[in-house]
Protein backbone atom coordinates (compact mmCIF):
# COMPACT_ATOMS: atom_id res chain seq x y z
CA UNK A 1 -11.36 2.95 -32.72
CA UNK A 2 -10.01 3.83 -29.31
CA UNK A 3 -10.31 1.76 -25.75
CA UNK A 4 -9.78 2.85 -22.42
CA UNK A 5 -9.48 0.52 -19.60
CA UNK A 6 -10.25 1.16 -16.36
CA UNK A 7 -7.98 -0.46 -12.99
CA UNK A 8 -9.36 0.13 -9.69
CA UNK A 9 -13.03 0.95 -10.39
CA UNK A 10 -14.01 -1.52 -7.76
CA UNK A 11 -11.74 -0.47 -5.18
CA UNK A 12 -12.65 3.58 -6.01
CA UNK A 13 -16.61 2.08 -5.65
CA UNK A 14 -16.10 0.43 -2.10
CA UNK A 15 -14.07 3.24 -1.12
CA UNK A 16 -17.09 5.50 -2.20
CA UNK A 17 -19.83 3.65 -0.39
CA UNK A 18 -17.76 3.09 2.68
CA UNK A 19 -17.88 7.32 2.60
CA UNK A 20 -21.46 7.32 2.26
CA UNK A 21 -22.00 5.45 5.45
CA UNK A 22 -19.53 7.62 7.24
CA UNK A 23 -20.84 10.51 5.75
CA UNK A 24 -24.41 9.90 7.66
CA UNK A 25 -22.77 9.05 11.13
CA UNK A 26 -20.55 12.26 10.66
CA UNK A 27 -23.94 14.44 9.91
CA UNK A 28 -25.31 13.01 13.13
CA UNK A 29 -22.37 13.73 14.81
CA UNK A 30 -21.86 17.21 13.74
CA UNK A 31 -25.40 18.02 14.17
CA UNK A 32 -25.06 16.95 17.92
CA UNK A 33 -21.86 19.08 18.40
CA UNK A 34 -23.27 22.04 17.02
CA UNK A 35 -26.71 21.84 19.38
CA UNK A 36 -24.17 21.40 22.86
CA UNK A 37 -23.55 25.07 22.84
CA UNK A 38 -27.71 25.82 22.61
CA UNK A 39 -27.94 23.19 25.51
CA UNK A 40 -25.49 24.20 28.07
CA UNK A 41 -26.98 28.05 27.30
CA UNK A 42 -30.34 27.10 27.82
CA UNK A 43 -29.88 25.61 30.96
CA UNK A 44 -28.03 28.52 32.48
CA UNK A 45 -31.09 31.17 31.27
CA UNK A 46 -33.69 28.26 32.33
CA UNK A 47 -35.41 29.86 35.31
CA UNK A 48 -34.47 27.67 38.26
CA UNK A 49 -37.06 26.74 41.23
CA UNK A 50 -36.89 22.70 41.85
CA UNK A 51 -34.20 21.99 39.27
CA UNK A 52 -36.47 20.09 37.02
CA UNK A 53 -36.61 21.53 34.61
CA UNK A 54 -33.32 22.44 33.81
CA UNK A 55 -32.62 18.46 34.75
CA UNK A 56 -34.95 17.90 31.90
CA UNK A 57 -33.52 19.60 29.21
CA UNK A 58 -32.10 17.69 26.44
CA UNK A 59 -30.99 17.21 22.73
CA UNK A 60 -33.19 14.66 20.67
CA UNK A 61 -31.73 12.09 18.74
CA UNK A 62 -30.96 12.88 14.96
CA UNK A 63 -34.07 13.03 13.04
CA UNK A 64 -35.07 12.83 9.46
CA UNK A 65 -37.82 14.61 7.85
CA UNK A 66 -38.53 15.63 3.77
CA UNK A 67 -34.97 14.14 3.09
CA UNK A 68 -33.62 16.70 5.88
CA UNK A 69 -31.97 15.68 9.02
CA UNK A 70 -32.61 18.23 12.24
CA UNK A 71 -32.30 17.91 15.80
CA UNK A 72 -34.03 19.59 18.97
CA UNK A 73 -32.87 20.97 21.90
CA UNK A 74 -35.81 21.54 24.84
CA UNK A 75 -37.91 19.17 27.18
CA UNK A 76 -40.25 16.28 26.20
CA UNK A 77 -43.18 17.56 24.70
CA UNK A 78 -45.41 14.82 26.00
CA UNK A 79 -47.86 15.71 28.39
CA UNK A 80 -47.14 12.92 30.96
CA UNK A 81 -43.40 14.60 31.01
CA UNK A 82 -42.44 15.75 34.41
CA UNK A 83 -41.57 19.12 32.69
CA UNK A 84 -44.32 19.63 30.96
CA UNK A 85 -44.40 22.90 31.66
CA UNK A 86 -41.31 24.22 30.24
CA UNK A 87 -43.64 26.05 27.26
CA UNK A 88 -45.54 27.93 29.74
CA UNK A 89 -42.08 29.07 31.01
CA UNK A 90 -40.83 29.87 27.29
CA UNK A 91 -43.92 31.43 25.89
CA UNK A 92 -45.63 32.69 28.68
CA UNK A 93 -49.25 31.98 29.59
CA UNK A 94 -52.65 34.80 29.98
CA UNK A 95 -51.29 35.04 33.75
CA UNK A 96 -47.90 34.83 33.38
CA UNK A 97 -45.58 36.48 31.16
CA UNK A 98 -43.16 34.73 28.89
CA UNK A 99 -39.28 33.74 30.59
CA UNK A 100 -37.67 32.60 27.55
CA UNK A 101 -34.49 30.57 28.31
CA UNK A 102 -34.56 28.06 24.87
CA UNK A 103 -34.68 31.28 21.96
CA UNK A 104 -31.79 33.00 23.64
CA UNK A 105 -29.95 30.20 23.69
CA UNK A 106 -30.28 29.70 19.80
CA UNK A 107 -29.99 33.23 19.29
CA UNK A 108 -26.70 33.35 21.23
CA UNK A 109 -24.95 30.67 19.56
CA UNK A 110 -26.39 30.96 15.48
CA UNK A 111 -22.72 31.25 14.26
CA UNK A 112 -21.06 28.77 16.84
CA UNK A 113 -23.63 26.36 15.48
CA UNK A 114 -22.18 26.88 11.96
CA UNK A 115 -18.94 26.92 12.69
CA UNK A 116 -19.48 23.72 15.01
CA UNK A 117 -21.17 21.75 11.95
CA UNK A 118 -18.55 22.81 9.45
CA UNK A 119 -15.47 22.32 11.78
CA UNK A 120 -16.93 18.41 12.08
CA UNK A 121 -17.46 17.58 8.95
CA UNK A 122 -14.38 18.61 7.43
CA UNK A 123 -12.29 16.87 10.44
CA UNK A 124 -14.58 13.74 9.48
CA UNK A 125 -14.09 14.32 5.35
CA UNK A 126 -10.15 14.66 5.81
């Protein structure tokens, strides 16, 4: 009968769950990189009267949902926010036709955000 032993295993493990922590920061990370782009775009289309609402523009912090991690770029959507009103502005209202400054935005930078996810997470898996 043959035997194998093994040298190392523990140090390969540690190594291995050490990467697994790393691995979540660098999704966060990437996933924040890759929505700058879709920020700094919307904010130049955002129609600009007070300043508010381009002031109150933002990306969300890293969520999680079904196993799946996203992020948002756009205003609060509470209704006590001060810029409530950026939908109205996006989608338009009975009166008021649509001035859509968030969809061009993602539109405009589909591949940068891509390329900005993979470039991070193989600098971060290197």
């Amino acid at each position: 009968m043959a035997s194998i032993e093994l040298t190392g295993v523990d140090e390969i493990l540690n190594k291995l769950q050490q990467m697994g922590a790393n691995v979540g920061r660098l999704e966060n990370k990437a996933l924040k990189n890759a929505a700058e782009p879709v920020l700094e775009d919307a904010k130049e289309n955002v129609p600009v009267r007070t300043g508010k609402l381009k002031k109150g523009l933002k990306i969300t912090n890293v969520k999680k949902k079904d196993g799946m991690k996203y992020i948002l770029v756009g205003v609060d959507r509470g209704d006590n926010s001060e810029v409530f009103y950026g939908k109205f502005i996006e989608f338009g209202t009975s009166k008021m036709p649509a001035r859509p400054f968030l969809q061009p935005a993602y539109e405009k930078n589909k591949n940068t955000i891509r390329k900005a996810i993979a470039e991070t997470l193989k600098e971060g898996l290197k």
